[in-house]
ModelCIF file with pLDDT and N, C-alpha, C, O atoms, coordinates in Angstrom:
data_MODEL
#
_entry.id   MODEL 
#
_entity.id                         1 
_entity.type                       polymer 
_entity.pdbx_number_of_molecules   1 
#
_entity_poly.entity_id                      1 
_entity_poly.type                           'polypeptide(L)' 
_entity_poly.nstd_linkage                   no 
_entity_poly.nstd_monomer                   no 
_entity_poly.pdbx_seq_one_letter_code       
;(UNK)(UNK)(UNK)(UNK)(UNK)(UNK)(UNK)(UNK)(UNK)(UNK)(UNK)(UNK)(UNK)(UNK)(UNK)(UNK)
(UNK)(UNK)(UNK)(UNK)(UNK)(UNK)(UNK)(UNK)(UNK)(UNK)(UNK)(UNK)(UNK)(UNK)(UNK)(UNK)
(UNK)(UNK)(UNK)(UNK)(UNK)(UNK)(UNK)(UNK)(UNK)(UNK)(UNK)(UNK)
;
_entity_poly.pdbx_seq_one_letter_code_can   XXXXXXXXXXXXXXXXXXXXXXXXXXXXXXXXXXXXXXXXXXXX 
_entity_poly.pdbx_strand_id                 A 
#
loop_
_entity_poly_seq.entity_id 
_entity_poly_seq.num 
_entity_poly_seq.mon_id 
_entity_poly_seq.hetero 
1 1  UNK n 
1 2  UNK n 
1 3  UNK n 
1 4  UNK n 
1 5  UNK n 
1 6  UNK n 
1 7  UNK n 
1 8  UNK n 
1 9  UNK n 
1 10 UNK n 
1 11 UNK n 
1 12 UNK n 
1 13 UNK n 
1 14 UNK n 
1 15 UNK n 
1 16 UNK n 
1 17 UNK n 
1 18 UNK n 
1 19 UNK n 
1 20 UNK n 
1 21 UNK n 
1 22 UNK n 
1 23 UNK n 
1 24 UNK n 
1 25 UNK n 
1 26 UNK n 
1 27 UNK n 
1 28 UNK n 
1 29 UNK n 
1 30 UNK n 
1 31 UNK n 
1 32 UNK n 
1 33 UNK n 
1 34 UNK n 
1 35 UNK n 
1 36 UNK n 
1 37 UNK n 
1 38 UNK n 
1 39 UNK n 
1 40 UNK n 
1 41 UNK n 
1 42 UNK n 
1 43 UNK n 
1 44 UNK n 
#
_struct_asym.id          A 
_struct_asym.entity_id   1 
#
loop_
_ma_qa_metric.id 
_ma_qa_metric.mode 
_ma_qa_metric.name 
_ma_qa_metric.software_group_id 
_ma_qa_metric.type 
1 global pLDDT . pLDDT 
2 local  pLDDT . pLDDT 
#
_ma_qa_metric_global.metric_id      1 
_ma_qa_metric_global.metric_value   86.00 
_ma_qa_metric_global.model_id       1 
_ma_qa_metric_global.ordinal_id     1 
#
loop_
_ma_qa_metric_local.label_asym_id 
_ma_qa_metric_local.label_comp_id 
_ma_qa_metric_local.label_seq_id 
_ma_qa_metric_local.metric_id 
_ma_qa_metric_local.metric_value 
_ma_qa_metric_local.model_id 
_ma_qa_metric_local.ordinal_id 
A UNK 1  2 79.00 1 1  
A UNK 2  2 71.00 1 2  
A UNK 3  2 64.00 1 3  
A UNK 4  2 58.00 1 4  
A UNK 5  2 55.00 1 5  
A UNK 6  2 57.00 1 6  
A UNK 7  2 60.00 1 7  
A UNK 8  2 60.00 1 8  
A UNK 9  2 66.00 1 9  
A UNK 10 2 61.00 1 10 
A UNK 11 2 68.00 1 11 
A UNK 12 2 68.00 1 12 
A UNK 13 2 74.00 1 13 
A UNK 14 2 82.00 1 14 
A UNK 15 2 89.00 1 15 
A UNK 16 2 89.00 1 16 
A UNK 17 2 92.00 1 17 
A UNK 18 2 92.00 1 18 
A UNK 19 2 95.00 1 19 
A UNK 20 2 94.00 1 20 
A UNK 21 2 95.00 1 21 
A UNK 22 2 97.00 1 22 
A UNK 23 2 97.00 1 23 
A UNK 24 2 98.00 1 24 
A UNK 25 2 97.00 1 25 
A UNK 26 2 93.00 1 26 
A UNK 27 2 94.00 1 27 
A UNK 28 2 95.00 1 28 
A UNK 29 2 96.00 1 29 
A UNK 30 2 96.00 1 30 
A UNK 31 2 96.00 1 31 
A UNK 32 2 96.00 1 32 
A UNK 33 2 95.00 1 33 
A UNK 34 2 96.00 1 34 
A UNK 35 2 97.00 1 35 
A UNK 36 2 97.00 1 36 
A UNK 37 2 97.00 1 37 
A UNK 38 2 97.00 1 38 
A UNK 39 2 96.00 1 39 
A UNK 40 2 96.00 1 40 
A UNK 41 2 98.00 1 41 
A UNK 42 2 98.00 1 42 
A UNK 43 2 96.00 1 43 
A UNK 44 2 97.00 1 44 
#
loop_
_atom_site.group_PDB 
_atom_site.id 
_atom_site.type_symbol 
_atom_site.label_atom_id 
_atom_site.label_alt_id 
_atom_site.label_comp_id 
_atom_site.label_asym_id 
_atom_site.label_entity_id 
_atom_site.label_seq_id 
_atom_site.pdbx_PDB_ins_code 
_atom_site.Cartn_x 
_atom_site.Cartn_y 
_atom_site.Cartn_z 
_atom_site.occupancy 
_atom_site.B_iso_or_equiv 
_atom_site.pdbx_formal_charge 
_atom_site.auth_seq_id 
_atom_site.auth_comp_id 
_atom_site.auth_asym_id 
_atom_site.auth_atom_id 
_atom_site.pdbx_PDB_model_num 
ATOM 1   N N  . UNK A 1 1  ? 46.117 -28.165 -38.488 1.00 79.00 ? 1  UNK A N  1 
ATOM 2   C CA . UNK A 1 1  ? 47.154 -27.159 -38.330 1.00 79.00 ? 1  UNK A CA 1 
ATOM 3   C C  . UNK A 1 1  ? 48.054 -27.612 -37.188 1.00 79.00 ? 1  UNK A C  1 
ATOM 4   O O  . UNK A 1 1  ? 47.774 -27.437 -36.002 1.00 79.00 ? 1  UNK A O  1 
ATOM 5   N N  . UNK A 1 2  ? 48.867 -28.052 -37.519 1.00 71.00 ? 2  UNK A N  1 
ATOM 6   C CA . UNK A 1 2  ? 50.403 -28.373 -36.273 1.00 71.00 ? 2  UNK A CA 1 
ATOM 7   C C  . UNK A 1 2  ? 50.541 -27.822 -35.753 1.00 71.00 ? 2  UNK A C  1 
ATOM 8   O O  . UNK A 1 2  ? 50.672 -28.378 -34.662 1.00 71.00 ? 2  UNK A O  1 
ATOM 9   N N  . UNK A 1 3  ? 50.681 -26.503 -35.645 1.00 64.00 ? 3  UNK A N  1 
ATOM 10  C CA . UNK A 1 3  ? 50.588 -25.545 -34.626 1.00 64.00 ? 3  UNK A CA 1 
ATOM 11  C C  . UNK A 1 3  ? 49.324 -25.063 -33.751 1.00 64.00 ? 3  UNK A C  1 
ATOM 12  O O  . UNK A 1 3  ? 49.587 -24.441 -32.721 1.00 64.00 ? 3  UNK A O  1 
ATOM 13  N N  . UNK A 1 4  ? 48.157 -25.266 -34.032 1.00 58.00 ? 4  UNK A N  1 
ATOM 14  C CA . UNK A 1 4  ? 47.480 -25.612 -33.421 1.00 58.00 ? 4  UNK A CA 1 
ATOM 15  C C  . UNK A 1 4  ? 47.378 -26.169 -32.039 1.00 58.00 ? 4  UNK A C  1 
ATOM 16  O O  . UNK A 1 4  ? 47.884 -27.269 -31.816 1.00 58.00 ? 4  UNK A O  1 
ATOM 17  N N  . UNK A 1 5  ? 46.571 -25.296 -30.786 1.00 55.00 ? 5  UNK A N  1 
ATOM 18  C CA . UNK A 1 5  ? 46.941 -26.184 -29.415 1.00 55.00 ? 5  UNK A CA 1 
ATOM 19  C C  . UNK A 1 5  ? 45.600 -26.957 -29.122 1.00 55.00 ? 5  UNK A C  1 
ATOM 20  O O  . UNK A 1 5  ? 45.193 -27.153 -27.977 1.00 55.00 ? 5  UNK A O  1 
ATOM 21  N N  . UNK A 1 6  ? 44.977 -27.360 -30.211 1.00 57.00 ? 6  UNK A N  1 
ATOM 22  C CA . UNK A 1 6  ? 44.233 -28.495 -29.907 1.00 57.00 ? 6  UNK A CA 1 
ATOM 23  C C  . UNK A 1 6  ? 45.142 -29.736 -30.691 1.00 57.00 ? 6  UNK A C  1 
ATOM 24  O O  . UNK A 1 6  ? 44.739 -30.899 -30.666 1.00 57.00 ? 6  UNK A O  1 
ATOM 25  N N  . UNK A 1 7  ? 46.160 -29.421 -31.250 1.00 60.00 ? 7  UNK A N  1 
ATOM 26  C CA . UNK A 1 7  ? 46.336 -30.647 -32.214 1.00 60.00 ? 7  UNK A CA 1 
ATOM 27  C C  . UNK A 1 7  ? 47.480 -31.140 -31.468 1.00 60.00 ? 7  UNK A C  1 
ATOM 28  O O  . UNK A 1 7  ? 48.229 -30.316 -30.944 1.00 60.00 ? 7  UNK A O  1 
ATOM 29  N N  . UNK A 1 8  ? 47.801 -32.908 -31.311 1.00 60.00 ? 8  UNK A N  1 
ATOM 30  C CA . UNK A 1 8  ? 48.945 -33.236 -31.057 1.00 60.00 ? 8  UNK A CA 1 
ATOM 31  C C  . UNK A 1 8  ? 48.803 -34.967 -31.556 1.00 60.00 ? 8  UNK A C  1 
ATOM 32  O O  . UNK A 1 8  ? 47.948 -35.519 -32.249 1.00 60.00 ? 8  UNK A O  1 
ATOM 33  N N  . UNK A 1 9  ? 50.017 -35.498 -30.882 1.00 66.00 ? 9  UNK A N  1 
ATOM 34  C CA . UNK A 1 9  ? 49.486 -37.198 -31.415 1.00 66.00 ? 9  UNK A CA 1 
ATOM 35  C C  . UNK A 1 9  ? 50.420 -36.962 -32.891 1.00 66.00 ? 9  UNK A C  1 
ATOM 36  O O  . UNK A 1 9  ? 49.852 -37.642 -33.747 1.00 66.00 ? 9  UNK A O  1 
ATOM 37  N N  . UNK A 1 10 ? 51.330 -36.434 -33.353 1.00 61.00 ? 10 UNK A N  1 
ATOM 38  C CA . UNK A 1 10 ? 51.137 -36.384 -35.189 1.00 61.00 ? 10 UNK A CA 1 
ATOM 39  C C  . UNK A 1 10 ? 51.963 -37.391 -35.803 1.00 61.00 ? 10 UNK A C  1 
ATOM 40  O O  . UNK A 1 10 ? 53.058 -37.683 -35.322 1.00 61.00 ? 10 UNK A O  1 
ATOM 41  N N  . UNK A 1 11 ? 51.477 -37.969 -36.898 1.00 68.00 ? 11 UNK A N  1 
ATOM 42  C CA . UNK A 1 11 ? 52.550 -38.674 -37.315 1.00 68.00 ? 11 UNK A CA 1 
ATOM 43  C C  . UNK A 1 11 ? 53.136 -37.941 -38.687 1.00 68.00 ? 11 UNK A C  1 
ATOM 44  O O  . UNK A 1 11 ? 52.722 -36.906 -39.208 1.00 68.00 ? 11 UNK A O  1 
ATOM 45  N N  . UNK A 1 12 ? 53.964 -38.590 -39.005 1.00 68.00 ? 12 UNK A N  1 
ATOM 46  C CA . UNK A 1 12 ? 54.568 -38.713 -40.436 1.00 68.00 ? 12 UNK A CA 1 
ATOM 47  C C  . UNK A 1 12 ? 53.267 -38.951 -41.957 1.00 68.00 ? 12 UNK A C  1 
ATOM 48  O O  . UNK A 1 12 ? 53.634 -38.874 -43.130 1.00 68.00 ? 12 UNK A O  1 
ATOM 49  N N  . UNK A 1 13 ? 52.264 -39.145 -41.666 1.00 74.00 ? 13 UNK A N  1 
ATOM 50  C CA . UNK A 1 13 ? 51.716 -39.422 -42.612 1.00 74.00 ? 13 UNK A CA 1 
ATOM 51  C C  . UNK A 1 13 ? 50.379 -38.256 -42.730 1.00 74.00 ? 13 UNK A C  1 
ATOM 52  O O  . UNK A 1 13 ? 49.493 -38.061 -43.562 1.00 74.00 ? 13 UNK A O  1 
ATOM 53  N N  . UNK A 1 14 ? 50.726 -37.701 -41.583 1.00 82.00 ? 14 UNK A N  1 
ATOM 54  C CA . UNK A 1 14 ? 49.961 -36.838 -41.435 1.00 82.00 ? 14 UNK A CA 1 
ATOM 55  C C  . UNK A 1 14 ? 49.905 -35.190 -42.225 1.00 82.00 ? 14 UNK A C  1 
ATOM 56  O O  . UNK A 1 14 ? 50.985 -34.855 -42.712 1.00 82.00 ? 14 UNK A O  1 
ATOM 57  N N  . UNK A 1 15 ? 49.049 -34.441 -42.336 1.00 89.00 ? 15 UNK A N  1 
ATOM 58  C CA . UNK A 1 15 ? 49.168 -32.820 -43.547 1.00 89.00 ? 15 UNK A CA 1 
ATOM 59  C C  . UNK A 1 15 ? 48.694 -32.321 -42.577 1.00 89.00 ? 15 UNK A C  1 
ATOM 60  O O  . UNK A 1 15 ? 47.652 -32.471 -41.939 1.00 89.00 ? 15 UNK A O  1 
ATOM 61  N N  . UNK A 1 16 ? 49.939 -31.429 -42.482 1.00 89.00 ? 16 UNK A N  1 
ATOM 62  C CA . UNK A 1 16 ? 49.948 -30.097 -41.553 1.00 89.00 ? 16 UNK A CA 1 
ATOM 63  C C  . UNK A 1 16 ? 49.299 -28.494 -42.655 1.00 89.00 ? 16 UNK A C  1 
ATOM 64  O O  . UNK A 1 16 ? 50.028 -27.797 -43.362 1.00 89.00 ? 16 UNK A O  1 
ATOM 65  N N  . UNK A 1 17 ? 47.961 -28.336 -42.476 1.00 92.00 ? 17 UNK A N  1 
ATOM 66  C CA . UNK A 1 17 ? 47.081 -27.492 -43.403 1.00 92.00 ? 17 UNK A CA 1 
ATOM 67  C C  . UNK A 1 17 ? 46.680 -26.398 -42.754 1.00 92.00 ? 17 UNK A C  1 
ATOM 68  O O  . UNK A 1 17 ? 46.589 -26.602 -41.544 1.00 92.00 ? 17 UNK A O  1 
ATOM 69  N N  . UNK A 1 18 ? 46.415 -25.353 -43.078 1.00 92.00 ? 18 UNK A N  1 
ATOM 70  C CA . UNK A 1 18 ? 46.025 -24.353 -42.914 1.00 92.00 ? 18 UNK A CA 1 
ATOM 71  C C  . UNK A 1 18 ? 44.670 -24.145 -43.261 1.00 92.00 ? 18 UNK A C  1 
ATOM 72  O O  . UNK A 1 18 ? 44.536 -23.567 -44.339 1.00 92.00 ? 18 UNK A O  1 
ATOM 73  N N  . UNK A 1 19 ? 43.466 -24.488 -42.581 1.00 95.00 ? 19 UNK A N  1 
ATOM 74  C CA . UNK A 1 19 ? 42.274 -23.761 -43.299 1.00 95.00 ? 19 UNK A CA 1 
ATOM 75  C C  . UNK A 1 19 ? 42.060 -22.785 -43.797 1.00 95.00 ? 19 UNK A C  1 
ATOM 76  O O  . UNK A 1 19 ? 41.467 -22.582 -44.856 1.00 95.00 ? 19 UNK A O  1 
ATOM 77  N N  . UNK A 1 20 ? 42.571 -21.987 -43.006 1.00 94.00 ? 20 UNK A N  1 
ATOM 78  C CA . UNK A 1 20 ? 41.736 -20.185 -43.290 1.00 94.00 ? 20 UNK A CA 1 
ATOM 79  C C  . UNK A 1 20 ? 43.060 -19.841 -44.278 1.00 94.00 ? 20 UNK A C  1 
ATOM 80  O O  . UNK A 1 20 ? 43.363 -18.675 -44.025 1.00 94.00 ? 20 UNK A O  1 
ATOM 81  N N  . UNK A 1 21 ? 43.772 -20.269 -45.080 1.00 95.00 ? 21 UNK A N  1 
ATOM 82  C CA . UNK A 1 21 ? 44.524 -19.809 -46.027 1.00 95.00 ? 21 UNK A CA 1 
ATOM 83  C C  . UNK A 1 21 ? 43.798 -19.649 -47.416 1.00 95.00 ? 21 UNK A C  1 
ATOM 84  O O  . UNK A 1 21 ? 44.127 -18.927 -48.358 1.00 95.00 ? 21 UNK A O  1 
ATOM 85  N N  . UNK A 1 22 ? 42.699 -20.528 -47.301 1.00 97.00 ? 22 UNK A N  1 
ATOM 86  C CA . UNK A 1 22 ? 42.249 -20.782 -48.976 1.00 97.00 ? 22 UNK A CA 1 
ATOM 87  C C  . UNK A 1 22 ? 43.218 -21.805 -49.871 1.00 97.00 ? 22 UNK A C  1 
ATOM 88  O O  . UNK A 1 22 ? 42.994 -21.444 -51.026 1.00 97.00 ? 22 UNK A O  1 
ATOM 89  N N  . UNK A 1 23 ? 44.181 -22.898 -49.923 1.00 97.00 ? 23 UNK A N  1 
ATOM 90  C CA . UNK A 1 23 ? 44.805 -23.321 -50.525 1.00 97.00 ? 23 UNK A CA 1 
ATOM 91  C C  . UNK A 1 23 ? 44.559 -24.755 -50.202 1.00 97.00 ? 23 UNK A C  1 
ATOM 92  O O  . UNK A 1 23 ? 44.680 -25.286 -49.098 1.00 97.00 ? 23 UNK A O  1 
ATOM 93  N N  . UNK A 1 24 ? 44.145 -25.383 -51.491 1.00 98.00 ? 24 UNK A N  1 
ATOM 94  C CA . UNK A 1 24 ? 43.988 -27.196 -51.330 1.00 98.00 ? 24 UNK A CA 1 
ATOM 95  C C  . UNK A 1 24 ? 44.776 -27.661 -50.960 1.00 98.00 ? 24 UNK A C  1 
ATOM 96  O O  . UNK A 1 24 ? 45.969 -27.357 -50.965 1.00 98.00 ? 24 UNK A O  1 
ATOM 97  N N  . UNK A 1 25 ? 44.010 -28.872 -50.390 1.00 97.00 ? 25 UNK A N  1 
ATOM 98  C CA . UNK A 1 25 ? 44.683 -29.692 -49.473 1.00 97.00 ? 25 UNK A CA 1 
ATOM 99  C C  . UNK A 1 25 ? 45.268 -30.579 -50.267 1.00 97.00 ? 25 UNK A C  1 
ATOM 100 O O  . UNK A 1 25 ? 44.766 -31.240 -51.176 1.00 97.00 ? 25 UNK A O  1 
ATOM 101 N N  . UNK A 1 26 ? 46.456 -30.555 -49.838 1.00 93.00 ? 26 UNK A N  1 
ATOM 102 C CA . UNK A 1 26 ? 48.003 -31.650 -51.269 1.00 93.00 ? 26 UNK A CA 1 
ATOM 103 C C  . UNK A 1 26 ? 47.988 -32.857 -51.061 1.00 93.00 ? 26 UNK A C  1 
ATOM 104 O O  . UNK A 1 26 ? 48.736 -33.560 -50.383 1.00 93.00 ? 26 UNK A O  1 
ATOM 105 N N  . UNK A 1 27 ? 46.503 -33.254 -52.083 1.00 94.00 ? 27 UNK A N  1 
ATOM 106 C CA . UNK A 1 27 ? 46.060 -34.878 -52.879 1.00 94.00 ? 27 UNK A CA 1 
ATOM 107 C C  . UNK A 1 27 ? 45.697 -34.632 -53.509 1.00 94.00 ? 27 UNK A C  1 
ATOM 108 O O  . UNK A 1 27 ? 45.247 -33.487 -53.454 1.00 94.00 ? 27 UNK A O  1 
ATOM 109 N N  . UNK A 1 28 ? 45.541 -35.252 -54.500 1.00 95.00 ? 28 UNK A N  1 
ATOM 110 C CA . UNK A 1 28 ? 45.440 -34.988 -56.046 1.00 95.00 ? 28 UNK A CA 1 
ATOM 111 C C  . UNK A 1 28 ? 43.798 -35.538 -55.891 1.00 95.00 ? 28 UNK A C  1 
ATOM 112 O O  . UNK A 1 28 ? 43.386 -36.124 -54.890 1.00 95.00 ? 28 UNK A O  1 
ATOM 113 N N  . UNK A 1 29 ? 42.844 -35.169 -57.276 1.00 96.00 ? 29 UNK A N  1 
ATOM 114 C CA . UNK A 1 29 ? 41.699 -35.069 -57.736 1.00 96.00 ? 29 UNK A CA 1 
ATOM 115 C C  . UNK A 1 29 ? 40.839 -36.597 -57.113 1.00 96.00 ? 29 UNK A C  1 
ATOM 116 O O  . UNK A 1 29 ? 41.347 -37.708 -57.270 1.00 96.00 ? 29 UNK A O  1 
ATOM 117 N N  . UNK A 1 30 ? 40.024 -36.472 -56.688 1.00 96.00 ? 30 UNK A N  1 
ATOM 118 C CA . UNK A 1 30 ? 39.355 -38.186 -56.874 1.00 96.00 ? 30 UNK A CA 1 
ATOM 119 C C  . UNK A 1 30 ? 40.109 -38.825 -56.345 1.00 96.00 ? 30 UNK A C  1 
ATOM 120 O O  . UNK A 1 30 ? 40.679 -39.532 -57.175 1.00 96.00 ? 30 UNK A O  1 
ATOM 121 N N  . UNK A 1 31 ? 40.573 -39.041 -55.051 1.00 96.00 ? 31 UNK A N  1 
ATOM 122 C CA . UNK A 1 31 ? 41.739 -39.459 -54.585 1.00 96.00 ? 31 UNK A CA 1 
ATOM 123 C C  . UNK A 1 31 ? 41.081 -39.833 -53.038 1.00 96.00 ? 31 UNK A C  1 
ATOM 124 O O  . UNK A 1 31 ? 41.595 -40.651 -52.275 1.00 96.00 ? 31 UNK A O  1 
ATOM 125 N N  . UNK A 1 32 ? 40.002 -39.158 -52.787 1.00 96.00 ? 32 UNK A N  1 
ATOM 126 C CA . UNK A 1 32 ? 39.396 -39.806 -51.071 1.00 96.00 ? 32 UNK A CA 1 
ATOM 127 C C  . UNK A 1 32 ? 38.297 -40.369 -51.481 1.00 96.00 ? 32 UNK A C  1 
ATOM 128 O O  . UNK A 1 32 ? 37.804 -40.056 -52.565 1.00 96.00 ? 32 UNK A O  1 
ATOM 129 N N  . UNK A 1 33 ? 37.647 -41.459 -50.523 1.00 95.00 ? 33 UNK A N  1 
ATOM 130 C CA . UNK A 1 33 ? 36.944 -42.594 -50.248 1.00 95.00 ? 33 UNK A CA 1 
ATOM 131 C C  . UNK A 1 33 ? 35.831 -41.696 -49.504 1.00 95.00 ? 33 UNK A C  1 
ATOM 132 O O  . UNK A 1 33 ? 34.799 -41.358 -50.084 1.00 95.00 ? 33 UNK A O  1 
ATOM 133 N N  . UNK A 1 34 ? 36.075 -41.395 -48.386 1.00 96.00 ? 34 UNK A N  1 
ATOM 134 C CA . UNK A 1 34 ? 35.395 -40.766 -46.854 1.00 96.00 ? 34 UNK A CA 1 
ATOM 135 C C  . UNK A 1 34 ? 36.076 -39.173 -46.295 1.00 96.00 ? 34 UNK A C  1 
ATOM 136 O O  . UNK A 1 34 ? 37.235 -39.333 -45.911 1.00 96.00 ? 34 UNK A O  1 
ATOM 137 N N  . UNK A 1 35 ? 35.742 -38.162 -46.215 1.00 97.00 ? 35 UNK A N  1 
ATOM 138 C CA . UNK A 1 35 ? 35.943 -37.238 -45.253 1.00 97.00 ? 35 UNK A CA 1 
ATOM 139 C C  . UNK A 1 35 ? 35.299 -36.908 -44.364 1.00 97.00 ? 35 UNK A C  1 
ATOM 140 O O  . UNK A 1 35 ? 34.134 -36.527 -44.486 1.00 97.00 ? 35 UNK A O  1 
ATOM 141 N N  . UNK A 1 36 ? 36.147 -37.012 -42.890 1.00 97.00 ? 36 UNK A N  1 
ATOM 142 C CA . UNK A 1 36 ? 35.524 -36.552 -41.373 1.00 97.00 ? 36 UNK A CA 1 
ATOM 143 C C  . UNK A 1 36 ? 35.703 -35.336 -41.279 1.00 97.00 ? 36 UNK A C  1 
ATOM 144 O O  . UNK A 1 36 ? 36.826 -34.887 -41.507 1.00 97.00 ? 36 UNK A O  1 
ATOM 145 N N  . UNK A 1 37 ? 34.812 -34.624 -40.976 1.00 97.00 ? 37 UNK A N  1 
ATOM 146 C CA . UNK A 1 37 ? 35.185 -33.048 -40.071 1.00 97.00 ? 37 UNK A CA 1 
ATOM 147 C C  . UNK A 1 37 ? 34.581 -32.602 -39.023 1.00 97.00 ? 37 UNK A C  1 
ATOM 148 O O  . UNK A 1 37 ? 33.825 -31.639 -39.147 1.00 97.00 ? 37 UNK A O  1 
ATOM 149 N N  . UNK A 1 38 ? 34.747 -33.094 -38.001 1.00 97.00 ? 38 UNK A N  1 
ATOM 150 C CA . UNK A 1 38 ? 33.885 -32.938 -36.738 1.00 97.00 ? 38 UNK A CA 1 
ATOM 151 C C  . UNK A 1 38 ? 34.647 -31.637 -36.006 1.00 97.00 ? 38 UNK A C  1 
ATOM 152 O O  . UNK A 1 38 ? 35.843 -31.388 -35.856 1.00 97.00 ? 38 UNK A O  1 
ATOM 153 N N  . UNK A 1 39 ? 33.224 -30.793 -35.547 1.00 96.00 ? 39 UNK A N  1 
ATOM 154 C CA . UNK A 1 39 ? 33.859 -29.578 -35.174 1.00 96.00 ? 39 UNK A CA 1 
ATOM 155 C C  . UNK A 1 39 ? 34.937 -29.028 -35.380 1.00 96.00 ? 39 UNK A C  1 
ATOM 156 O O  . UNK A 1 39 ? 35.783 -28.710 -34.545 1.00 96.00 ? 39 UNK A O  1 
ATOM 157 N N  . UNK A 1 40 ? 34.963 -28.847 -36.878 1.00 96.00 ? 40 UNK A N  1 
ATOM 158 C CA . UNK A 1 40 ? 35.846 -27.892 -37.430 1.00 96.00 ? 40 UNK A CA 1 
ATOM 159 C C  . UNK A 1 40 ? 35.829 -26.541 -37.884 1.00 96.00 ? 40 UNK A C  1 
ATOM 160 O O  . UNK A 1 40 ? 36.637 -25.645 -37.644 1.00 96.00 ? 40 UNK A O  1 
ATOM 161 N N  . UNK A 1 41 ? 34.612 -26.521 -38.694 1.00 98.00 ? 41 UNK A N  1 
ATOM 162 C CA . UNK A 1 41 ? 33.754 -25.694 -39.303 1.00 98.00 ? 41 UNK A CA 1 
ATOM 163 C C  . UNK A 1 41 ? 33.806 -24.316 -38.759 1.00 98.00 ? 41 UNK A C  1 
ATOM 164 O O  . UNK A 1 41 ? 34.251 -23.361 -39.395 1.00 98.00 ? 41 UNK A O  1 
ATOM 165 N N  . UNK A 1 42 ? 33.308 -24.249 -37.491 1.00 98.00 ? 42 UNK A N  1 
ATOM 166 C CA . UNK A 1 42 ? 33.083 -23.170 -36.544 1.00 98.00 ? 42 UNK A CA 1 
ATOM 167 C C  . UNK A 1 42 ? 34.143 -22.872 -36.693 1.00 98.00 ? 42 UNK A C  1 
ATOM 168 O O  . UNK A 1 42 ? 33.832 -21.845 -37.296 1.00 98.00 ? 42 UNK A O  1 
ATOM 169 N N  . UNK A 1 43 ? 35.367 -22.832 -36.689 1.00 96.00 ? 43 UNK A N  1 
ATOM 170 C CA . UNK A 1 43 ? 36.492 -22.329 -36.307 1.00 96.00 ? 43 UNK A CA 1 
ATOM 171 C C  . UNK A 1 43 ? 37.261 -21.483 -37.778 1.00 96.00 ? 43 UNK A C  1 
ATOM 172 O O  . UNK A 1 43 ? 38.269 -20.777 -37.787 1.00 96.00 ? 43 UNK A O  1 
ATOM 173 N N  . UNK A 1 44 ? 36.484 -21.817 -38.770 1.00 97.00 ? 44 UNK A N  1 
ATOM 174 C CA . UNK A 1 44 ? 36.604 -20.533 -39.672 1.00 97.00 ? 44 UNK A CA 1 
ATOM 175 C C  . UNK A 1 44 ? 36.249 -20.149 -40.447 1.00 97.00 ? 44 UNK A C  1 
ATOM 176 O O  . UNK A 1 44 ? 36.650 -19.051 -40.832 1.00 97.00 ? 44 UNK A O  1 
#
């Protein structure tokens, strides 16, 4: 979330997402290798 005041550093290639909206994240099906989520979880 870009607005977010833990988040900064951003580039251009980067997806500015909303967790707590409920709405997928815009990549299409079968499309990631690896997902990280370190201490994210807790937060919603």
């Amino acid at each position: 979330l870009k607005a977010g005041s833990l988040s900064g550093n951003w580039k251009n290639e980067d997806i500015n997402h909303d967790l707590t909206k409920n709405i997928p994240i815009s990549l299409p099906d079968n499309s990631v290798k690896a997902i990280y989520a370190s201490h994210v979880i807790e937060h919603i």
